[in-house]
C-alpha atoms as a PDB file:
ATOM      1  CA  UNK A   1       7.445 -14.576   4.699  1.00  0.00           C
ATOM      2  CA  UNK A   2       5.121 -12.239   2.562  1.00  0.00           C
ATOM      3  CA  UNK A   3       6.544 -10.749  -0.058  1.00  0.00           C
ATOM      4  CA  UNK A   4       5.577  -7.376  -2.607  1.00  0.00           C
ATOM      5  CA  UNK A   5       2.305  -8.235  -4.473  1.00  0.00           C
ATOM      6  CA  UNK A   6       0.541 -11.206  -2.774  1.00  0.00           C
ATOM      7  CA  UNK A   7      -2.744 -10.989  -2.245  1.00  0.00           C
ATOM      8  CA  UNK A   8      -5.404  -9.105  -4.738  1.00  0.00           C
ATOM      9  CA  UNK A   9      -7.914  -7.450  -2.527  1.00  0.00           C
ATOM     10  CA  UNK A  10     -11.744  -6.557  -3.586  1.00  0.00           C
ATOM     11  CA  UNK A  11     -12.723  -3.643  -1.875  1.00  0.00           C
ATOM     12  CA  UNK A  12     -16.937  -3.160  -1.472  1.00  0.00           C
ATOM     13  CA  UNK A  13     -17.725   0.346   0.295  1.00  0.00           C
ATOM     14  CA  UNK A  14     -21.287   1.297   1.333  1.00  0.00           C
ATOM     15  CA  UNK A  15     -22.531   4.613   2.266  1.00  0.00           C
ATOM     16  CA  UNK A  16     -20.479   7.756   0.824  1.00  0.00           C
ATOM     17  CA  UNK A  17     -20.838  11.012   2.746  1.00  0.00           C
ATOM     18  CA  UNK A  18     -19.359  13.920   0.765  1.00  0.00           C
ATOM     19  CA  UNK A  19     -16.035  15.569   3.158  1.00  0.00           C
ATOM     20  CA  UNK A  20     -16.981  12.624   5.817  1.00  0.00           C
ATOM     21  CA  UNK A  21     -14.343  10.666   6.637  1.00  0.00           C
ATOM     22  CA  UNK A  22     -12.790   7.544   5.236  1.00  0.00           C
ATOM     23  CA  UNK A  23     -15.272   4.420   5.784  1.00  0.00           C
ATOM     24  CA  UNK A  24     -13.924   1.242   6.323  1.00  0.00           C
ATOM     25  CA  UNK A  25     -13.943  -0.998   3.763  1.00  0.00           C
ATOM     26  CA  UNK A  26     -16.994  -2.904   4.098  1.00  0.00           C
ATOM     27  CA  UNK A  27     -15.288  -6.197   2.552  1.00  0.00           C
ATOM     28  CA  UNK A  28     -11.908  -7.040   1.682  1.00  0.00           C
ATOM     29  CA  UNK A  29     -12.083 -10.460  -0.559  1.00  0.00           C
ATOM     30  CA  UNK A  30      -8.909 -11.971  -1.493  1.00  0.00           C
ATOM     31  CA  UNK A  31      -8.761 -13.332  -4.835  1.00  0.00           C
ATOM     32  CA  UNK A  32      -5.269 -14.867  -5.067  1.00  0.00           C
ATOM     33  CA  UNK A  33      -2.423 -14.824  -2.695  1.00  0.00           C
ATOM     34  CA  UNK A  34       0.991 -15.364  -4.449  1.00  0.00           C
ATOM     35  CA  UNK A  35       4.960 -14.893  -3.822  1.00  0.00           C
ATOM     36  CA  UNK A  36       7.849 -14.604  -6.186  1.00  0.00           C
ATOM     37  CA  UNK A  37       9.033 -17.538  -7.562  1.00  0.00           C
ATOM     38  CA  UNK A  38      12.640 -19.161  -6.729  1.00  0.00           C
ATOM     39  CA  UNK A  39      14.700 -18.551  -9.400  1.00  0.00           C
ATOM     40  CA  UNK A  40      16.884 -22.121 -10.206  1.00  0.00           C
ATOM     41  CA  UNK A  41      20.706 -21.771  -9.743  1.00  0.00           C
ATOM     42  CA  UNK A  42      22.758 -20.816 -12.552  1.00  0.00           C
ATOM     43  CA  UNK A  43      26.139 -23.370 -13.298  1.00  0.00           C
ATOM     44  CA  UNK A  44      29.465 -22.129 -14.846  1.00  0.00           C
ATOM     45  CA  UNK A  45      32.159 -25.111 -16.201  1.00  0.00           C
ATOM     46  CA  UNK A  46      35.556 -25.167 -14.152  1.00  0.00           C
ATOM     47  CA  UNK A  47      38.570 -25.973 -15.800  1.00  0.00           C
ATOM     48  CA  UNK A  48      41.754 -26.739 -13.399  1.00  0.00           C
ATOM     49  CA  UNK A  49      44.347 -24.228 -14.379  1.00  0.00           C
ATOM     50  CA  UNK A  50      41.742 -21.325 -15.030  1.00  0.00           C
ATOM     51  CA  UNK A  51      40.412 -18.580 -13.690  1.00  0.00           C
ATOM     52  CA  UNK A  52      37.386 -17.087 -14.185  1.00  0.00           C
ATOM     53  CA  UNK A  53      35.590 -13.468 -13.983  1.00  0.00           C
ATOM     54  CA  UNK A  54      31.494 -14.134 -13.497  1.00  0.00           C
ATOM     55  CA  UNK A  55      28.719 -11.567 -12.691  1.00  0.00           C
ATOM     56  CA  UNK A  56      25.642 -12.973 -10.756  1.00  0.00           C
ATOM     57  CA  UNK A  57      22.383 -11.688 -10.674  1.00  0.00           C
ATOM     58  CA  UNK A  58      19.847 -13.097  -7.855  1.00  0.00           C
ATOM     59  CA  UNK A  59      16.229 -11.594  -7.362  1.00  0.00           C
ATOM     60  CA  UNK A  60      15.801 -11.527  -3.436  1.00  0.00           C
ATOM     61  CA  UNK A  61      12.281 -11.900  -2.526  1.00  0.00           C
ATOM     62  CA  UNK A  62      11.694  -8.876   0.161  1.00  0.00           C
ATOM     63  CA  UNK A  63      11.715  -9.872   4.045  1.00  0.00           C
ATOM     64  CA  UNK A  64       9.860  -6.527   5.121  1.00  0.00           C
ATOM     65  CA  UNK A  65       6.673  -5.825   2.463  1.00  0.00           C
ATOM     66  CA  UNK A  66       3.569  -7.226   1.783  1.00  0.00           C
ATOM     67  CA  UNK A  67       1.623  -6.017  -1.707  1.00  0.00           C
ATOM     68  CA  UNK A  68      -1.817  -4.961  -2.365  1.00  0.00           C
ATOM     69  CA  UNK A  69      -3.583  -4.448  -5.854  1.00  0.00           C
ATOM     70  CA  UNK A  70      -7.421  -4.886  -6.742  1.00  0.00           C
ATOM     71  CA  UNK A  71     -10.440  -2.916  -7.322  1.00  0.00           C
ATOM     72  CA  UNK A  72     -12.770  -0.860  -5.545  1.00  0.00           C
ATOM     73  CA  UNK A  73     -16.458  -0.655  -6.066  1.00  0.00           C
ATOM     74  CA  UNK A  74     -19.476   0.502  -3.971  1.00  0.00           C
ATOM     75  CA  UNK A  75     -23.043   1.920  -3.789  1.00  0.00           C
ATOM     76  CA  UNK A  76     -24.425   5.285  -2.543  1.00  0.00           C
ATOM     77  CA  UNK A  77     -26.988   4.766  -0.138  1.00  0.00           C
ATOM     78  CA  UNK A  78     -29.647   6.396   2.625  1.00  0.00           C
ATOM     79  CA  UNK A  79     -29.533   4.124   5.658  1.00  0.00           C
ATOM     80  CA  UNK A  80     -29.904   4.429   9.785  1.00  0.00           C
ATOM     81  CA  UNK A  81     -27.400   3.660  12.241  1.00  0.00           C
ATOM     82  CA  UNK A  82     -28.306  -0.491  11.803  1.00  0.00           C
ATOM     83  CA  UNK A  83     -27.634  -0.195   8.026  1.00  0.00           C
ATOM     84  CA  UNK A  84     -31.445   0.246   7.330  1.00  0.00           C
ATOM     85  CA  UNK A  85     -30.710   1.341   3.977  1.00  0.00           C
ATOM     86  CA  UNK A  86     -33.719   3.857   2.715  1.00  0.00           C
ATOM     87  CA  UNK A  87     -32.350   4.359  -1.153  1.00  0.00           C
ATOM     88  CA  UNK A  88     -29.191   3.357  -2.850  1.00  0.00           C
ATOM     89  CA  UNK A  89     -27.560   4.470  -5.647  1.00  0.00           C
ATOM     90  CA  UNK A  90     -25.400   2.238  -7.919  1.00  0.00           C
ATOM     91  CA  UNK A  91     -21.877   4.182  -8.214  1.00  0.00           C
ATOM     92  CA  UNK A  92     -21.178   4.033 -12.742  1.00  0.00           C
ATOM     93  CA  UNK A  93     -18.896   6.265 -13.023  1.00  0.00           C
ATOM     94  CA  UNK A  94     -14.648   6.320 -12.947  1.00  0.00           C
ATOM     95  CA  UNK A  95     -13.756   5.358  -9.040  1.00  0.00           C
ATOM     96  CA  UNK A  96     -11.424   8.392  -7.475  1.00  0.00           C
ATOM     97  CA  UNK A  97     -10.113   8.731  -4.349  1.00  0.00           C
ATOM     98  CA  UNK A  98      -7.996   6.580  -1.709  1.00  0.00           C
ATOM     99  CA  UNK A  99      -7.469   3.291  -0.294  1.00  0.00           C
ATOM    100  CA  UNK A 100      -6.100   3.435   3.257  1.00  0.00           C
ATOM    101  CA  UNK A 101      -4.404   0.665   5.442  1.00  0.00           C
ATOM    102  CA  UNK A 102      -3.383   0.983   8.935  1.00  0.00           C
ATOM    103  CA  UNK A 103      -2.439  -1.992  11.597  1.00  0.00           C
ATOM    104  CA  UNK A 104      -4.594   0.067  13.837  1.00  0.00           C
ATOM    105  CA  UNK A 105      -8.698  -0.387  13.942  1.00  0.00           C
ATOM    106  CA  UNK A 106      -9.148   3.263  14.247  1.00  0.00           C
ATOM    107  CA  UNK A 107      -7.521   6.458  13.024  1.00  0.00           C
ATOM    108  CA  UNK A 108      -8.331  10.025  13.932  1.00  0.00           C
ATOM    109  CA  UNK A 109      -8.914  11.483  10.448  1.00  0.00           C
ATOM    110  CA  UNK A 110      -9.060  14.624  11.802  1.00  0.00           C
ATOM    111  CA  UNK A 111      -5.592  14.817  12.679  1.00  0.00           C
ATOM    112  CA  UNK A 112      -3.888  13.122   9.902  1.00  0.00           C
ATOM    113  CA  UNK A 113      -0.567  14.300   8.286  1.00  0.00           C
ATOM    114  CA  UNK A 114       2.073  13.580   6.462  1.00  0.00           C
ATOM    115  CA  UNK A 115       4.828  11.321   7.752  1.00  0.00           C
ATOM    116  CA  UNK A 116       7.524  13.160   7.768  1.00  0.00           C
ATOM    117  CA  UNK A 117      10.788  10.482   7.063  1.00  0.00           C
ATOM    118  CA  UNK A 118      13.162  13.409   7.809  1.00  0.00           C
ATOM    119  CA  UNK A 119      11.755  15.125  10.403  1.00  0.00           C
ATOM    120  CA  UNK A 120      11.425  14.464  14.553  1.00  0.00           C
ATOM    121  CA  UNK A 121       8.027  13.533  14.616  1.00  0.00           C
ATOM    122  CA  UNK A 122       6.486  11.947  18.012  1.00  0.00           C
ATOM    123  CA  UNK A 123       6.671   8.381  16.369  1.00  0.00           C
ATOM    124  CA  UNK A 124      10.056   8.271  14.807  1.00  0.00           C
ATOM    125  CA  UNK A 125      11.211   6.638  11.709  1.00  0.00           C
ATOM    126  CA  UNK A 126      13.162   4.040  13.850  1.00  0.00           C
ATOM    127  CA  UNK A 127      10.777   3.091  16.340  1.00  0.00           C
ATOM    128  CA  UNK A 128       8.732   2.347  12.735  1.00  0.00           C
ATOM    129  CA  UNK A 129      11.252   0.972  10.916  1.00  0.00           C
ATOM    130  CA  UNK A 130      12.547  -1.323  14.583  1.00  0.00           C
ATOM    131  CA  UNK A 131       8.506  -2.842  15.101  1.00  0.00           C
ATOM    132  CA  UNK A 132       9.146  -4.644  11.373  1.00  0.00           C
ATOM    133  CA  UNK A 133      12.310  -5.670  12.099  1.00  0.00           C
ATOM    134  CA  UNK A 134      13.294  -3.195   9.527  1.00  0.00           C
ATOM    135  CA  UNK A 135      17.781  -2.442   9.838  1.00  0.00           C
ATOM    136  CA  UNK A 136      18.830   0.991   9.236  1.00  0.00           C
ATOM    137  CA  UNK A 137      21.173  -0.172   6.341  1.00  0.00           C
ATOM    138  CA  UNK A 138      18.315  -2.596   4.928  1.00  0.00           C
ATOM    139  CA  UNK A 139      18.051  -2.948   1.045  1.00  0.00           C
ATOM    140  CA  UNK A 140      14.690  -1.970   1.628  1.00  0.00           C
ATOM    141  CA  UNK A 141      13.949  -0.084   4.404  1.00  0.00           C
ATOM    142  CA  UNK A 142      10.992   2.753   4.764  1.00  0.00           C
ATOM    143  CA  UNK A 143      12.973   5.608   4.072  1.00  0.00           C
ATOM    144  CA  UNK A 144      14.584   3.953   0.986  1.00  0.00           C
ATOM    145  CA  UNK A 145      10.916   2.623  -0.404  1.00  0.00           C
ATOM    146  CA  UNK A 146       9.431   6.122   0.534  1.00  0.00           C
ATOM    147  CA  UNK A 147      11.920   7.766  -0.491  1.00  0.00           C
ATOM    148  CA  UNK A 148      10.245  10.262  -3.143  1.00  0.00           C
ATOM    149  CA  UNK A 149       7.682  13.352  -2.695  1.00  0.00           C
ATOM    150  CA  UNK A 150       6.084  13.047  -6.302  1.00  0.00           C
ATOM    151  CA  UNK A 151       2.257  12.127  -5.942  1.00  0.00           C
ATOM    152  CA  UNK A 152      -0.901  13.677  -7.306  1.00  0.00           C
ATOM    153  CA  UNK A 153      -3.213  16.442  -4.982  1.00  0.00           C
ATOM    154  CA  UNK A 154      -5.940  14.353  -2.785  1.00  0.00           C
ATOM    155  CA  UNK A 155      -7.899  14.747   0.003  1.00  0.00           C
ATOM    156  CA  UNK A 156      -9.035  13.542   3.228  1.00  0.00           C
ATOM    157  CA  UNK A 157     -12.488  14.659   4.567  1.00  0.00           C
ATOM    158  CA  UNK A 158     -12.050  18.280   4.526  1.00  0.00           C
ATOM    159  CA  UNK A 159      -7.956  18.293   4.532  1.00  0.00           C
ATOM    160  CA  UNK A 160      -6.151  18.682   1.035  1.00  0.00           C
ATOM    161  CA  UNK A 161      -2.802  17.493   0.882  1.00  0.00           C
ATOM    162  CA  UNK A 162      -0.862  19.398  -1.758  1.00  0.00           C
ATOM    163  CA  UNK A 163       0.681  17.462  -5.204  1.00  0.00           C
ATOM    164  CA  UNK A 164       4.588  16.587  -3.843  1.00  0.00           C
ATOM    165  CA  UNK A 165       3.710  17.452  -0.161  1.00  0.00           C
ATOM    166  CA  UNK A 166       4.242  13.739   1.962  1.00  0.00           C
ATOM    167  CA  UNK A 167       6.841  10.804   1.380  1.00  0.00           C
ATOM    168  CA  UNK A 168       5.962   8.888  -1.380  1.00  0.00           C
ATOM    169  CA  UNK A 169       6.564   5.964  -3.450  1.00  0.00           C
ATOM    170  CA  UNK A 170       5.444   4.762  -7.264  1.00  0.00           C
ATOM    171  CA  UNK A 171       4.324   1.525  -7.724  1.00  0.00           C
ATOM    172  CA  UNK A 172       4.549  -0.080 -11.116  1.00  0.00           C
ATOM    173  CA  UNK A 173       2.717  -0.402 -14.244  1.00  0.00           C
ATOM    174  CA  UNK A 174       3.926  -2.752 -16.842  1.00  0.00           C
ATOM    175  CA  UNK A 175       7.304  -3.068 -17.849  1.00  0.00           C
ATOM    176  CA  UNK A 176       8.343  -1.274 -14.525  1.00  0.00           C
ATOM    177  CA  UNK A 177       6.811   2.110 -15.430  1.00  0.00           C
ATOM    178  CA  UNK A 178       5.758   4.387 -12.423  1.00  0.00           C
ATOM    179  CA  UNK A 179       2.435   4.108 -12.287  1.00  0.00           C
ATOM    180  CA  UNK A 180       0.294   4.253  -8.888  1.00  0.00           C
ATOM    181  CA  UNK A 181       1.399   6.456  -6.213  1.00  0.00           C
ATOM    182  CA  UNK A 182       1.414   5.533  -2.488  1.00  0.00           C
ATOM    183  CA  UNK A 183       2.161   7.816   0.582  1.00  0.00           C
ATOM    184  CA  UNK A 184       2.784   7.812   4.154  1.00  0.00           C
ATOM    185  CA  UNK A 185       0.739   9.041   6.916  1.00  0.00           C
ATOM    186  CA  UNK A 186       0.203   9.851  10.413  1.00  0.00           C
ATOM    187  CA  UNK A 187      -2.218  10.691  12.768  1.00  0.00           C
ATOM    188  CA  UNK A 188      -1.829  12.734  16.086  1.00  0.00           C
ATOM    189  CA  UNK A 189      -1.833   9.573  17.980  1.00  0.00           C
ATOM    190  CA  UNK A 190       1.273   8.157  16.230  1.00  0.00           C
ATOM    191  CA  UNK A 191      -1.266   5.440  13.788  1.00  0.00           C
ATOM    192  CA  UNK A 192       0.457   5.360  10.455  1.00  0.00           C
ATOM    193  CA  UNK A 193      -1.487   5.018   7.823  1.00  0.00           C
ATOM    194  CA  UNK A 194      -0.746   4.010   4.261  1.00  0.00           C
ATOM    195  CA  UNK A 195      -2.790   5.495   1.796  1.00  0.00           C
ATOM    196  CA  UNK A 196      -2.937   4.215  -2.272  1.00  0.00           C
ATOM    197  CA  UNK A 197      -4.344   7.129  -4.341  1.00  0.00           C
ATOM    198  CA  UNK A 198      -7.097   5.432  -6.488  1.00  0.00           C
ATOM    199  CA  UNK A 199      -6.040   5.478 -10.651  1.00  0.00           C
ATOM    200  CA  UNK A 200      -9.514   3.839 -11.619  1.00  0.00           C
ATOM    201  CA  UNK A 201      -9.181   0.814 -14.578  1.00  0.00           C
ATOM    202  CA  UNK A 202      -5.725   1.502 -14.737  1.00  0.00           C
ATOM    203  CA  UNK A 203      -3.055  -1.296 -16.546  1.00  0.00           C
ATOM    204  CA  UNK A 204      -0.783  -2.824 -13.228  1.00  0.00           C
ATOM    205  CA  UNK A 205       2.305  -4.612 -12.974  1.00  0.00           C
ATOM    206  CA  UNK A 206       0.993  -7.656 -14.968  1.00  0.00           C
ATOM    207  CA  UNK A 207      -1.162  -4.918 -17.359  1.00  0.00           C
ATOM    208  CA  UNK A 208      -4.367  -6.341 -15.811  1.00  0.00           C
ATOM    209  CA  UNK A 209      -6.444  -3.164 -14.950  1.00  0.00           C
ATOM    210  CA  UNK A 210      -6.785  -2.023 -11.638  1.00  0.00           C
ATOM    211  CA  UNK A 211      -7.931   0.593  -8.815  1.00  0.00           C
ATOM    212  CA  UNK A 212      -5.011   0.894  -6.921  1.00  0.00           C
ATOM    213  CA  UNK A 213      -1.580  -0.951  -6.210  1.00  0.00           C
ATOM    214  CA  UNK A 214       0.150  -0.547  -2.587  1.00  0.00           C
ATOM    215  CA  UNK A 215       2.961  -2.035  -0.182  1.00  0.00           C
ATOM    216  CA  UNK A 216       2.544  -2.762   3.775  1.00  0.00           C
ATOM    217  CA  UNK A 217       5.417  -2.984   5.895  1.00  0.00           C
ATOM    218  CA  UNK A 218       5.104  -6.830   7.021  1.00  0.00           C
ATOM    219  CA  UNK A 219       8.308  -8.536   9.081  1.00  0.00           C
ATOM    220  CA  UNK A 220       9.051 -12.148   7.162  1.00  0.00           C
ATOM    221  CA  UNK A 221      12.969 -11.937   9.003  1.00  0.00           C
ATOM    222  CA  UNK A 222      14.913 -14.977   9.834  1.00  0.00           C
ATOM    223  CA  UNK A 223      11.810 -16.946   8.855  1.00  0.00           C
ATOM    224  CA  UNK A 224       9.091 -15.273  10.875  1.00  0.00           C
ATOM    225  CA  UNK A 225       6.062 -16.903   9.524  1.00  0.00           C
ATOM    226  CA  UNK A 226       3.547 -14.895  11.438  1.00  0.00           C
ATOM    227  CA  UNK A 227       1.139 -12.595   9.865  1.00  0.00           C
ATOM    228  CA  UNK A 228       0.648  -8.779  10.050  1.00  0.00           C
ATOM    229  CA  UNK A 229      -3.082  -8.084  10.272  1.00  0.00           C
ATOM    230  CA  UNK A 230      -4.214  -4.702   8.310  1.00  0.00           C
ATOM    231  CA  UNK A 231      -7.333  -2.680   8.330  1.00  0.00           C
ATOM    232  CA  UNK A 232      -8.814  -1.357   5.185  1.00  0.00           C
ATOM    233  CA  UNK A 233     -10.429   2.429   4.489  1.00  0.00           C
ATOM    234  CA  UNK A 234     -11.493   3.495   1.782  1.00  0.00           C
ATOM    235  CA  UNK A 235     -12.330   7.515   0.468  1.00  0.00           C
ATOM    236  CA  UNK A 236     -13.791   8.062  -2.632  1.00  0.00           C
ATOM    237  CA  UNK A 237     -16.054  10.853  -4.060  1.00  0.00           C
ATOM    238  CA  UNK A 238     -19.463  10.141  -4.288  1.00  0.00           C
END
């Protein structure tokens, strides 16, 4: 079972094209791969004769999600079709944009929209929710996690996706603090996508700095040990 925040990814992109599409990450390099710990049980003394009120607090390690932080970096660059490259340009400056993950290899960027939890859209949020194993009363199913519409303006090729416009979710900063911002996405041929809007040397959930924080849907049930594959994009302004 994979649970939220366990592997760091490196993202290295080559080749920006201003309004192109999103390129796919050129390599993903995992630098640690960790899950929560198991918390030791907690003991209470009883006394024959007595009764006793207790509260108990467990931290349940998620059976559905898999997390994603790291860093994105990349060149500018002239090449052909066989990655001839003809001039690069190292890329200085604050890193903007998106990472994108998909289980699908290819996505038609052309076509791609909000996913729309609450409306009847060709793929629907069961048939999602039922190919992770996900229950419709689960602690932490998709439309509880992206359950918000509060994210930041970006954009996609040509497409601009208005501040508060597609199901969203925060992801945190230290001490819990809402901090990246993650939304949900499909194309016309039912791929969903999830897409991390870059915040560029920003403090994460242990206040290291990074690029981007994000959550996959990833079915760990009843001790399924199998993994999901994802593909990376990524979309950044040159």
């Amino acid at each position: 079972m994979l649970s939220v925040f366990v592997v760091v990814l490196s993202l290295s992109l080559t080749s920006f094209v201003f309004a192109a599409n999103p390129n796919g990450a050129k390599t993903v390099t995992s630098v640690s791969n960790t899950t929560a710990a198991t918390d030791s049980a907690g003991s209470h003394a009883a006394y024959s004769g007595n009764i006793s009120e207790v509260t108990l607090t467990a931290d349940l390690s998620s059976g559905a999600w898999a997390g994603y932080y790291g860093n994105v970096t990349g060149i500018i660059e002239l090449a052909d079709s066989s990655n001839n490259v003809l001039y690069n340009w190292t890329k200085t400056d604050a890193v903007s944009g998106e990472v994108f993950a998909s289980i699908n290899s290819s996505i038609t960027w052309a076509t791609i929209g909000c996913f729309n939890l609450s409306a009847d859209n060709a793929l629907e949020l069961a048939d999602l929710q039922a190919w992770f194993n996900i229950g419709a009363d689960d602690g932490d199913r998709i439309n509880l996690t992206f359950d918000d519409t509060t994210h930041s303006s970006f954009t996609i090729a040509s497409q601009t996706f208005n501040a508060n416009q597609c199901n969203s979710t925060d992801l945190y900063g230290p001490g819990g603090a809402a901090t990246f911002q993650e939304v949900l996405l499909l194309d016309a041929s039912n791929r969903t996508v999830y897409a991390s809007i870059i915040d560029d040397d920003t403090a994460g959930f242990d206040s290291a700095l990074y690029d981007f924080e994000m959550i996959v849907p990833e079915d760990g049930h009843s001790g399924d040990a199998s993994a999901t594959v994802y593909y990376f994009y990524v979309d950044i302004s040159a």
